[in-house]
N, C-alpha and C. Protein backbone atom coordinates (compact mmCIF):
# COMPACT_ATOMS: atom_id res chain seq x y z
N UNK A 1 143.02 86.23 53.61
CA UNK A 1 142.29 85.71 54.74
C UNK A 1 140.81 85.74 54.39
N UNK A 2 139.96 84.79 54.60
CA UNK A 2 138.64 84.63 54.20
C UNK A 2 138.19 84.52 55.38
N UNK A 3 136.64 84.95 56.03
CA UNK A 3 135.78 84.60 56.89
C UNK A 3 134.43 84.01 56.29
N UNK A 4 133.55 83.21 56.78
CA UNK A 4 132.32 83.24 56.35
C UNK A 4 131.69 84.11 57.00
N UNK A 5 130.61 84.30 56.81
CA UNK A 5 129.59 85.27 57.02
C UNK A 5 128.58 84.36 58.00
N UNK A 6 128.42 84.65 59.30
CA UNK A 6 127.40 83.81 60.27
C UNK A 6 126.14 83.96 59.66
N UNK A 7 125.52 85.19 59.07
CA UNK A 7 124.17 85.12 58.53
C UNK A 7 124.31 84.25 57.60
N UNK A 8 124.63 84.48 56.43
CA UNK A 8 124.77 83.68 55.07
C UNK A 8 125.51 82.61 54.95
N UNK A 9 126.71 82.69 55.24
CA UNK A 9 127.33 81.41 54.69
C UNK A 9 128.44 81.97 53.92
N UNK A 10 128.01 83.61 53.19
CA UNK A 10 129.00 83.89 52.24
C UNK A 10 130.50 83.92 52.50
N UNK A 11 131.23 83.42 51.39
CA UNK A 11 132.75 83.63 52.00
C UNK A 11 133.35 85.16 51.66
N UNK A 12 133.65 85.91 52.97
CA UNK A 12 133.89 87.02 52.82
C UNK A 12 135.61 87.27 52.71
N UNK A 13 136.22 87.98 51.58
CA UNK A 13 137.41 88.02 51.18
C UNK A 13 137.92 88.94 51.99
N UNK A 14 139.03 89.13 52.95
CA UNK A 14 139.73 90.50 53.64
C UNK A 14 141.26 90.49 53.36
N UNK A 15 141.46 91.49 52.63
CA UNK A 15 143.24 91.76 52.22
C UNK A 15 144.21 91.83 53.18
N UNK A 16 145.19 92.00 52.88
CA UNK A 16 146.14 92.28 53.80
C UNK A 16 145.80 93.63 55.13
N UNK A 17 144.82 94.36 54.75
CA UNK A 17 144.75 95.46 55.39
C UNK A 17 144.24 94.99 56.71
N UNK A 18 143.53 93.62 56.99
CA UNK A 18 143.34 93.11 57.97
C UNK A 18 143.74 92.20 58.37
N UNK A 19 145.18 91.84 58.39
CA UNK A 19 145.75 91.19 58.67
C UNK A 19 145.90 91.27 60.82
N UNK A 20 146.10 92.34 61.02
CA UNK A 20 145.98 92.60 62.21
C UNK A 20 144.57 93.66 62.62
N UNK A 21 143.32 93.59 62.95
CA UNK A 21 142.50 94.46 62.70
C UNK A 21 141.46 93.95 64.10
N UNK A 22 140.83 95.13 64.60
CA UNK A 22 139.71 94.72 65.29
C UNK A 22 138.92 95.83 64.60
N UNK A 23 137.30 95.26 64.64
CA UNK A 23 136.65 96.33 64.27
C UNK A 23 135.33 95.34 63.66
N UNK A 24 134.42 96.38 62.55
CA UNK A 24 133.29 95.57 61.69
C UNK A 24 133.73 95.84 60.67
N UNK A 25 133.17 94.44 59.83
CA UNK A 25 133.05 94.18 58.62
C UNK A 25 131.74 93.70 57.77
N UNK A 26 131.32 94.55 57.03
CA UNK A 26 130.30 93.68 56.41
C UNK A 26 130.31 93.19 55.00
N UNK A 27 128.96 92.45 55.27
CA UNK A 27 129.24 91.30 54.04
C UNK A 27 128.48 91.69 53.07
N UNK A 28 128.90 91.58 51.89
CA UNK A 28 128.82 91.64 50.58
C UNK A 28 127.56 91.35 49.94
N UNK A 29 126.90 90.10 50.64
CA UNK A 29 125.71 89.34 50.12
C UNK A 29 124.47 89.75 50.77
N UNK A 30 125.07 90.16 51.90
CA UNK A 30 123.69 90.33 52.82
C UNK A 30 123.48 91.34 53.81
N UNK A 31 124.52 92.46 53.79
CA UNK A 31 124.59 93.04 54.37
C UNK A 31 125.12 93.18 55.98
N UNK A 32 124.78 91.78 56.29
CA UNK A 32 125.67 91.64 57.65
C UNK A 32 126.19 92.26 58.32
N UNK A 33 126.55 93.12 59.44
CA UNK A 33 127.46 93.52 60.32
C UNK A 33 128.35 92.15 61.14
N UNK A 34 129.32 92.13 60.89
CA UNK A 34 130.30 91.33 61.88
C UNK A 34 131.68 91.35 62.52
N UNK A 35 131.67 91.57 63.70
CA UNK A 35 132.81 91.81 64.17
C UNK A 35 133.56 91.20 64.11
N UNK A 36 135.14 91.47 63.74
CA UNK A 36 136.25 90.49 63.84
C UNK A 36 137.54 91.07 64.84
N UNK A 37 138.39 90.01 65.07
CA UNK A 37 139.16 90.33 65.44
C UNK A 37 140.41 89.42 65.04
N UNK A 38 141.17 90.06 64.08
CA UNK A 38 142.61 89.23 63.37
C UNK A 38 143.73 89.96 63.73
N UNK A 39 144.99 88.87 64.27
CA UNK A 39 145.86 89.07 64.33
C UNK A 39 146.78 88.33 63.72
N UNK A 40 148.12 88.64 63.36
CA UNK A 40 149.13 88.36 62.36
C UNK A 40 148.62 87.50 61.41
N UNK A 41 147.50 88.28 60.63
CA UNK A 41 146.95 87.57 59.42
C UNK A 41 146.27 86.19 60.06
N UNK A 42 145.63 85.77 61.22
CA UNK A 42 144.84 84.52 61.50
C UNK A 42 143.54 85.32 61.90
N UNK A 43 142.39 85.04 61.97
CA UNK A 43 141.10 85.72 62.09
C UNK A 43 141.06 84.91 63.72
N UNK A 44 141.05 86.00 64.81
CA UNK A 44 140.97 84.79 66.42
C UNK A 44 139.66 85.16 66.96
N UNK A 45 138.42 85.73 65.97
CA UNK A 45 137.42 86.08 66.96
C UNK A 45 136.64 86.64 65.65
N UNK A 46 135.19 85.74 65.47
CA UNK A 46 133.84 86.51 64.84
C UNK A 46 132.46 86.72 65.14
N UNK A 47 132.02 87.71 65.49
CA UNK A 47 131.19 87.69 66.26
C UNK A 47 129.97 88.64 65.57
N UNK A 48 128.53 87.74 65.18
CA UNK A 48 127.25 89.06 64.46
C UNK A 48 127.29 89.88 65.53
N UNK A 49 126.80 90.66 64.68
CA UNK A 49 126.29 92.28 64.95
C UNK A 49 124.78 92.23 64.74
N UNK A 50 124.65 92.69 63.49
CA UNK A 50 123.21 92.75 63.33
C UNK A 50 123.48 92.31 61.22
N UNK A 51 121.55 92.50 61.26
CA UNK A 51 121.46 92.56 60.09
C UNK A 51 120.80 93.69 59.76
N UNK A 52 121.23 94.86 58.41
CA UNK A 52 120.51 95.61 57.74
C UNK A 52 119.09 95.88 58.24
N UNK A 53 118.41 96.81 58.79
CA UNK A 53 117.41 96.94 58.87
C UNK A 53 116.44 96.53 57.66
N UNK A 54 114.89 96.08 57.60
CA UNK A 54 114.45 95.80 56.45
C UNK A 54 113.15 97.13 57.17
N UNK A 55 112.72 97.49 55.89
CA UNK A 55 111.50 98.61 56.40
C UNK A 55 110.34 97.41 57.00
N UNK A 56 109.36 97.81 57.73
CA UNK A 56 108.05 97.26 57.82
C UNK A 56 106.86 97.35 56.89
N UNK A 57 106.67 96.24 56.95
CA UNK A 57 105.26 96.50 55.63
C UNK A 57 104.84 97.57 55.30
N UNK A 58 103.82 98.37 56.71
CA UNK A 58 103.41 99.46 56.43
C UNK A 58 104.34 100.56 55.87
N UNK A 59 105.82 100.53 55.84
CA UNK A 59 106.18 101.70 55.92
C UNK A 59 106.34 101.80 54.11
N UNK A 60 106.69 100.34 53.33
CA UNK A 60 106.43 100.03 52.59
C UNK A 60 105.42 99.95 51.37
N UNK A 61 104.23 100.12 52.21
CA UNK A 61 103.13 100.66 51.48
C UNK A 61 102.86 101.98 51.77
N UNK A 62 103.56 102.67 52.56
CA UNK A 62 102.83 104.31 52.46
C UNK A 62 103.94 104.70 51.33
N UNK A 63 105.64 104.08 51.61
CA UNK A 63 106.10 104.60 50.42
C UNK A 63 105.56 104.46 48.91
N UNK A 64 104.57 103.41 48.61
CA UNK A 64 104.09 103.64 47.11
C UNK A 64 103.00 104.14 47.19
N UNK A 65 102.27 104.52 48.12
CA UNK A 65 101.60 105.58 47.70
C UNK A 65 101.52 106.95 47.58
């Protein structure tokens, strides 16, 4: 079962282990949070979450100094 990824685009691969599954999944490329919800191996529901926090500039520059 494959999903894309709403941020990216990426095609995200899920095994049999989610064949029936609610819960998050994230993506590979970008970090993504996305909720799914699959039953008997068909994906019936995807929904973002969020994306990865990124630091803020500043916090960015106090880390190199």
């Amino acid at each position: 079962m494959k999903i894309n990824c709403l941020a990216c685009g990426h095609s995200v691969n899920l095994d049999g282990a989610y064949d029936d599954y609610e819960g998050q999944v994230k993506c590979v490329a970008c970090g993504a949070i996305l909720e799914i919800r699959a039953e008997q191996g068909s994906v019936r529901l995807v929904h973002f979450v969020a994306l990865p926090r990124r630091p803020a500039r500043e916090e960015v520059l106090e880390a190199t100094h």
